[in-house]
C-alpha atoms as a PDB file:
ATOM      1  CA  UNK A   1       0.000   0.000   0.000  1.00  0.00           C
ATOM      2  CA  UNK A   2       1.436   3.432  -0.522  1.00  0.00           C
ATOM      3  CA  UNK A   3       1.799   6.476   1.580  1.00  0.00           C
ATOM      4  CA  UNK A   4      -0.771   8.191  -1.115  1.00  0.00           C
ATOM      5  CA  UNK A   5      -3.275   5.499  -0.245  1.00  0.00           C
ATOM      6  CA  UNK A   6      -3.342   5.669   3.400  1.00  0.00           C
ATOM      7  CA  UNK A   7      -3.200   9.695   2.946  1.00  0.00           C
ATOM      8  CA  UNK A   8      -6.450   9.196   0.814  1.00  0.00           C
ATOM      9  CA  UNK A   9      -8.117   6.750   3.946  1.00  0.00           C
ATOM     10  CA  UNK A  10      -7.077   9.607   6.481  1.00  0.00           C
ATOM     11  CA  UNK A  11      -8.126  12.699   4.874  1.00  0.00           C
ATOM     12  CA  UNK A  12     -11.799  10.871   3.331  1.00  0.00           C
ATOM     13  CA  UNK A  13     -12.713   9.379   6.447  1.00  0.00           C
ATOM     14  CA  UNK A  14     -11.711  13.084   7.959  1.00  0.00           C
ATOM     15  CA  UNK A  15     -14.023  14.441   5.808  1.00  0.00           C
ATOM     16  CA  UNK A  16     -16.817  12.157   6.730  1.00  0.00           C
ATOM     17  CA  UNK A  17     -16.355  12.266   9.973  1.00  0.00           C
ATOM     18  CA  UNK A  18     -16.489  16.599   9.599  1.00  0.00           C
ATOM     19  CA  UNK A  19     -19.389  16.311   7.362  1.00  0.00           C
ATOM     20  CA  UNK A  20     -21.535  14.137  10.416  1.00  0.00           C
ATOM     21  CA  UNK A  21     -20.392  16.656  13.165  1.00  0.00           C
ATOM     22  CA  UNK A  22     -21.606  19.479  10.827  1.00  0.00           C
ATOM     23  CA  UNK A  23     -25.051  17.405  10.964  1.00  0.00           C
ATOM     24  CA  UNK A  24     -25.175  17.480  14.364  1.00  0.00           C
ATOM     25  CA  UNK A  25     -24.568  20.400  15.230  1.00  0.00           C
ATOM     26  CA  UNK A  26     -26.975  21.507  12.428  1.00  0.00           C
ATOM     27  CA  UNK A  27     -29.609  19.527  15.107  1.00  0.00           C
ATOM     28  CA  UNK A  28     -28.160  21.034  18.207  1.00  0.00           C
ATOM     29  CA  UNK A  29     -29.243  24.553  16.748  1.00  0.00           C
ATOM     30  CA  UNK A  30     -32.769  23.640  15.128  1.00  0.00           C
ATOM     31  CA  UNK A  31     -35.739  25.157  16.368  1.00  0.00           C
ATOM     32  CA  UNK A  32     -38.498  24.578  14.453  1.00  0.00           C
ATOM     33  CA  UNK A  33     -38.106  21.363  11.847  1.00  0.00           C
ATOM     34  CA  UNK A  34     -41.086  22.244  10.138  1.00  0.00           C
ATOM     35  CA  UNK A  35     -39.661  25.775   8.309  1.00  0.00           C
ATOM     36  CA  UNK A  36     -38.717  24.865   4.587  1.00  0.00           C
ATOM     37  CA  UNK A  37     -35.243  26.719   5.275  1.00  0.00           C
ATOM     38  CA  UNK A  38     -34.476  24.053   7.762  1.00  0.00           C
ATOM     39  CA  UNK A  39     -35.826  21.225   5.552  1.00  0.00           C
ATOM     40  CA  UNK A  40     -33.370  22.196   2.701  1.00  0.00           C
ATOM     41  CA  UNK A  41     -30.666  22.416   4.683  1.00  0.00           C
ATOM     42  CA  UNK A  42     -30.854  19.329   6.369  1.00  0.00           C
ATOM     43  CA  UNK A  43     -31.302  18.109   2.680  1.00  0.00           C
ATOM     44  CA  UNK A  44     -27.707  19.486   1.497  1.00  0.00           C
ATOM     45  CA  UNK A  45     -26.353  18.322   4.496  1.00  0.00           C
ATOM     46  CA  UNK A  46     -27.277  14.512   3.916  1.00  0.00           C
ATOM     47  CA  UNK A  47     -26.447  14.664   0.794  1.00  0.00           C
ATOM     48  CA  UNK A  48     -23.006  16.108   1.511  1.00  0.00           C
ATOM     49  CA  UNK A  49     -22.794  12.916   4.012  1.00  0.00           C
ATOM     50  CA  UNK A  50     -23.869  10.508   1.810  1.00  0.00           C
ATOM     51  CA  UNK A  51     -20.914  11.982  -1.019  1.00  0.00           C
ATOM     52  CA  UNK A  52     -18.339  12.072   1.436  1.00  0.00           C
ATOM     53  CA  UNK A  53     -19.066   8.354   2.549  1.00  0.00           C
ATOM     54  CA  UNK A  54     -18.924   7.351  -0.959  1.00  0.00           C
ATOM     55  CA  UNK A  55     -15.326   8.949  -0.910  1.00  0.00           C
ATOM     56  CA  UNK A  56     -14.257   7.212   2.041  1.00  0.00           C
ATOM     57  CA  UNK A  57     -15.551   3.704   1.265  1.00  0.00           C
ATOM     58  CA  UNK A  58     -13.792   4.415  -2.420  1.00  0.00           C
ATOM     59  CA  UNK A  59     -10.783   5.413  -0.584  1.00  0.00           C
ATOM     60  CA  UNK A  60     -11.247   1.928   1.784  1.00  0.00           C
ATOM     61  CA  UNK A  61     -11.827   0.038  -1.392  1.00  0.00           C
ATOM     62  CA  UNK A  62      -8.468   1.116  -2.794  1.00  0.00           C
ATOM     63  CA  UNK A  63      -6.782   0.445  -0.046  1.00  0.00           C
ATOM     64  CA  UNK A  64      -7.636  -3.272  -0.098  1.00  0.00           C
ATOM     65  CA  UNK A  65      -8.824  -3.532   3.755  1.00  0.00           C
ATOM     66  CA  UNK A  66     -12.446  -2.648   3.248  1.00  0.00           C
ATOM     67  CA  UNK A  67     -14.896  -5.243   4.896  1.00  0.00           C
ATOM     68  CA  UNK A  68     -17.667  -6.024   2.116  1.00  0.00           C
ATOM     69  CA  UNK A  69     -20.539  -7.043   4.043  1.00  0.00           C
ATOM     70  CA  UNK A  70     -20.156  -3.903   6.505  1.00  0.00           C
ATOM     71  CA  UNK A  71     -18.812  -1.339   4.250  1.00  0.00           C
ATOM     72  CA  UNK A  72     -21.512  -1.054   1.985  1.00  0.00           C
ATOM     73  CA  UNK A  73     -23.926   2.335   0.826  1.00  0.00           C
ATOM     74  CA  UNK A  74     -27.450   2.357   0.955  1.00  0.00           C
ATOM     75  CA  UNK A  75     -28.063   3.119  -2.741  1.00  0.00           C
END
């Protein structure tokens, strides 16, 4: 495996990691989760999850140590 792989691993499961904090802190601060505003951004911020753990299980993948039958998306 090479140092650019494991970099890849580190900084994709970083960014996963960042991108579920950043959910829930987006829930820490909601009020009312019935105003559109707060429906659309809870929208972006899945779907900024769901990218960045498509990164980091592509980044797993490539690194040969992902586990199949737990690192799987829900497509």
């Amino acid at each position: 495996m090479t140092d650019e792989t494991i970099v890849a691993v580190r900084q994709a499961s970083f960014a996963y990691a960042e991108a579920v904090r950043t959910t829930q802190r987006f829930f820490d601060r909601i009020e009312d989760p019935t105003d559109p505003a707060v429906l659309a951004e809870y929208a972006a911020l899945a779907e900024q999850e769901k990218e960045a753990n498509d990164t980091r299980l592509d980044a797993i993948a490539a690194a040969g140590f992902g586990v199949p039958s737990i690192d799987q998306t829900a497509s």
